[in-house]
C-alpha atoms as a PDB file:
ATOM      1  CA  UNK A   1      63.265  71.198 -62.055  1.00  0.00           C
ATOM      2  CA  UNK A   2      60.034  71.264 -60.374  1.00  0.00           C
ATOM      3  CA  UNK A   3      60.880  68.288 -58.578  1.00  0.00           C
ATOM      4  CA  UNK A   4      64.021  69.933 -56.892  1.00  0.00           C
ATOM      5  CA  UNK A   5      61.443  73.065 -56.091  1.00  0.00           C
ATOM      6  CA  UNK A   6      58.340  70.965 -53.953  1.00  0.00           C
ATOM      7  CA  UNK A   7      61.469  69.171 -52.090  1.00  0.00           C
ATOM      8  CA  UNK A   8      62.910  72.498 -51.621  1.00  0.00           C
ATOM      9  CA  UNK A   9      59.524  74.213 -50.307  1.00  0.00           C
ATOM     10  CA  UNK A  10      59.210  71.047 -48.099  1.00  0.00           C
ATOM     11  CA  UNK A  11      61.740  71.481 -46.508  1.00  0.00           C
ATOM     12  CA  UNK A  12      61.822  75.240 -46.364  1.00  0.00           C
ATOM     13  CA  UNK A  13      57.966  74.769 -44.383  1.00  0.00           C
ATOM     14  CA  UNK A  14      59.436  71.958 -41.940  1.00  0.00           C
ATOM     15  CA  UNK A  15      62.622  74.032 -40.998  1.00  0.00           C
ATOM     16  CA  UNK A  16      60.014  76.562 -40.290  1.00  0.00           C
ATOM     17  CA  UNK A  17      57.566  74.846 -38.060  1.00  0.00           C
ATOM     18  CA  UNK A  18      60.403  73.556 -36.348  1.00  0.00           C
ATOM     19  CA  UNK A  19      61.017  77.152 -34.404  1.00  0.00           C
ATOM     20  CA  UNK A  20      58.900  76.547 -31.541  1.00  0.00           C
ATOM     21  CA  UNK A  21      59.571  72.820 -31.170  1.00  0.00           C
ATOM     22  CA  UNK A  22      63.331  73.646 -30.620  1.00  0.00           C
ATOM     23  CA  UNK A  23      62.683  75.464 -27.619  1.00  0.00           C
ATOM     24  CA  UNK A  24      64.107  74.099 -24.476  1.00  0.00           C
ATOM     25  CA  UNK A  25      61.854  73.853 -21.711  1.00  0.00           C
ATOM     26  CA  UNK A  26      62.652  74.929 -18.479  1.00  0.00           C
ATOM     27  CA  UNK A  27      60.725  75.871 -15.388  1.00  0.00           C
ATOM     28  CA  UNK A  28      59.988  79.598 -14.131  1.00  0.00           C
ATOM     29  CA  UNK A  29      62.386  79.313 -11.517  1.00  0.00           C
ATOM     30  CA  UNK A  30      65.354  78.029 -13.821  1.00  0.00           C
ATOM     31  CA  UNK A  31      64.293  81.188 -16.291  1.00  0.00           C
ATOM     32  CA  UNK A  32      64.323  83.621 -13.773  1.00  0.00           C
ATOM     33  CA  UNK A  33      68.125  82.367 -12.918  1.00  0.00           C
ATOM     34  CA  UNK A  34      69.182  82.349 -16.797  1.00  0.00           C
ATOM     35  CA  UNK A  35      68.216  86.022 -16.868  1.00  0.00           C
ATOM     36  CA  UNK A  36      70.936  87.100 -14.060  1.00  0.00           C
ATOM     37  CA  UNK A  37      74.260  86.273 -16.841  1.00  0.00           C
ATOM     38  CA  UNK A  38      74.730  88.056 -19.982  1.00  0.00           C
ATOM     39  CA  UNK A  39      77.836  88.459 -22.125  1.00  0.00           C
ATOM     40  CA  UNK A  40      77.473  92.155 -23.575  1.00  0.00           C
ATOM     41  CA  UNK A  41      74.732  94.504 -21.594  1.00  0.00           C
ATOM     42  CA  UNK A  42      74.287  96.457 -24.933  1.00  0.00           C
ATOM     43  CA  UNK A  43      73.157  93.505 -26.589  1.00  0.00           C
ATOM     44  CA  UNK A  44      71.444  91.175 -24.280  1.00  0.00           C
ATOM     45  CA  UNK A  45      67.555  90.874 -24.113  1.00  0.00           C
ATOM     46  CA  UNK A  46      64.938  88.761 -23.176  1.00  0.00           C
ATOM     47  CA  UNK A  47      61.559  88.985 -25.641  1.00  0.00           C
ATOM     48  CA  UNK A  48      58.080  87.339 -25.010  1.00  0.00           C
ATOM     49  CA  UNK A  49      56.986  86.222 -28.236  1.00  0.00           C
ATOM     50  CA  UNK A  50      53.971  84.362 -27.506  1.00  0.00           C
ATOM     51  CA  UNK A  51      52.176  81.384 -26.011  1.00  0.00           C
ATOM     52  CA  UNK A  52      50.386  78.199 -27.317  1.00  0.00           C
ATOM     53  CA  UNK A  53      47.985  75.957 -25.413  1.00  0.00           C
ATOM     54  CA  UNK A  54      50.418  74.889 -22.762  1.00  0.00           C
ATOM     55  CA  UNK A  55      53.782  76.695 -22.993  1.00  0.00           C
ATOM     56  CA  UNK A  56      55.058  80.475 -22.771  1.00  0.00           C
ATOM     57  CA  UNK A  57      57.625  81.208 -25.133  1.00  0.00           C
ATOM     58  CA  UNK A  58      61.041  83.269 -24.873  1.00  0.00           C
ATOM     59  CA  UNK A  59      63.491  84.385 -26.511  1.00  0.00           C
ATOM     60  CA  UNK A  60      66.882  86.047 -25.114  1.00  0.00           C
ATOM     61  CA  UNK A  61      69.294  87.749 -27.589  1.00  0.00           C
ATOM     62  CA  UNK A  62      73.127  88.151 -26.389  1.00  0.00           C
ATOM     63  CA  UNK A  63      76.490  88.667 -28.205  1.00  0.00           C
ATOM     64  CA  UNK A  64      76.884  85.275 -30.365  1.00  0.00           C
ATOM     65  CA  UNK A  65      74.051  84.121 -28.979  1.00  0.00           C
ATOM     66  CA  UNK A  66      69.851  83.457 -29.433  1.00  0.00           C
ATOM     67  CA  UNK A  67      68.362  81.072 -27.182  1.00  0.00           C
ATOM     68  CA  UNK A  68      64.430  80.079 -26.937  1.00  0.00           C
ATOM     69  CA  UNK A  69      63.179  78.717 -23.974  1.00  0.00           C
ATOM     70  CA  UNK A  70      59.771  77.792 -22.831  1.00  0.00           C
ATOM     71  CA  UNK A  71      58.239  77.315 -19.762  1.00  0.00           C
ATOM     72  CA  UNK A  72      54.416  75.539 -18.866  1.00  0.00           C
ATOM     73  CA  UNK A  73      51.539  78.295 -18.755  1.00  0.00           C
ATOM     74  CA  UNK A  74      50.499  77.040 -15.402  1.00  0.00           C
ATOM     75  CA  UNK A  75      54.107  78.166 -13.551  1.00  0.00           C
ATOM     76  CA  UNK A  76      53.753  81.383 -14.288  1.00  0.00           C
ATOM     77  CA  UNK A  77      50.936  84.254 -15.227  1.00  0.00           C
ATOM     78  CA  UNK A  78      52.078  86.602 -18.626  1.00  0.00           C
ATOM     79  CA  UNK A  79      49.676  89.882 -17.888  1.00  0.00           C
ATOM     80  CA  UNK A  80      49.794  90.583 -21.948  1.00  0.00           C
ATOM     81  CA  UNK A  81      48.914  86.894 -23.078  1.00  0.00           C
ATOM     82  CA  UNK A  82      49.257  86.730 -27.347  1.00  0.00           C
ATOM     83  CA  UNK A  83      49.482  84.102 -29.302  1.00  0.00           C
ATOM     84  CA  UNK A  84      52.646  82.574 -29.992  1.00  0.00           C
ATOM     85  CA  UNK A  85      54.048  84.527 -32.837  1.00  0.00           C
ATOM     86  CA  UNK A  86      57.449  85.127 -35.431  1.00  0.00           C
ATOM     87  CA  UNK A  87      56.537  88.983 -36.102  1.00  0.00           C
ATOM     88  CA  UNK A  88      59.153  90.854 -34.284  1.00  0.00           C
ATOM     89  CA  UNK A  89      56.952  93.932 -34.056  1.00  0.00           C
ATOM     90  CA  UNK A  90      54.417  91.939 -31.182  1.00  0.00           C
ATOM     91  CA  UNK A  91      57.432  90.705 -28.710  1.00  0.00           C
ATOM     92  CA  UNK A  92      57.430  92.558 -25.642  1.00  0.00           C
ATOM     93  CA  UNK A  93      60.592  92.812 -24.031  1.00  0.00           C
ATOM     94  CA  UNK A  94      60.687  91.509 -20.551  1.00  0.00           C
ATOM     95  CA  UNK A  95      62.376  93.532 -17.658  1.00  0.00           C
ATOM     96  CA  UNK A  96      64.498  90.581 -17.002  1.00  0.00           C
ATOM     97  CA  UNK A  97      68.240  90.767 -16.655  1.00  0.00           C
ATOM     98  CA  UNK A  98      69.985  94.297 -17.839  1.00  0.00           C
ATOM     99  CA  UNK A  99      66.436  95.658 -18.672  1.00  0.00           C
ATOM    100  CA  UNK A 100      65.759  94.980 -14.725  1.00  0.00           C
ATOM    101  CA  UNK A 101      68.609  96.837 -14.049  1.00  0.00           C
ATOM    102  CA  UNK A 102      68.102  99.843 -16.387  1.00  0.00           C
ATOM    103  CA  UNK A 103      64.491 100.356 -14.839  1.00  0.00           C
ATOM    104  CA  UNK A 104      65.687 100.458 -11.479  1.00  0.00           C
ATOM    105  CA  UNK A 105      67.890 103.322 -12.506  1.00  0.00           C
END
């Protein structure tokens, strides 16, 4: 029994310090382009949740669909620099894509 529970936790931790490493880099300009398409302008979002010593890290929310990307610190400038983080309640949404719209308004 305890065996089954450290392999468990193992792999619990490694699924979860995967999160970051699955991000798909990109450069600013290729970011900038994914934020022009959405699916369902109720839903879709773009979030900066953080940066680490070389990347800034995204993530955009759409119908079906949650996609991180990340993009080297050195292409572009985040005014509100934090570090890199899961808590929901520090990700500043970006006025990228419908949010770019709706502030024009």
């Amino acid at each position: 029994m305890k065996k089954s529970l450290s392999i468990f936790i193992v792999l619990l931790l490694t699924l979860l310090m995967q999160g970051c490493d699955s991000a798909t880099q990109v450069s600013y300009n290729q970011l900038i382009e994914k934020t022009k398409s959405w699916k369902e302008p109720k839903v879709a979002i773009w979030y900066y949740v953080g940066s680490d010593k070389d990347f800034n890290y995204f993530h955009f929310h759409d119908l079906n669909k949650k996609e991180i990307y990340k993009v080297l610190k050195n292409e572009m400038k985040i005014e509100y620099n934090f570090e890199l983080t899961k808590d929901r309640n520090k990700w500043k949404v970006m006025p990228w894509g419908v949010q770019a719209k709706q502030e024009k308004k």
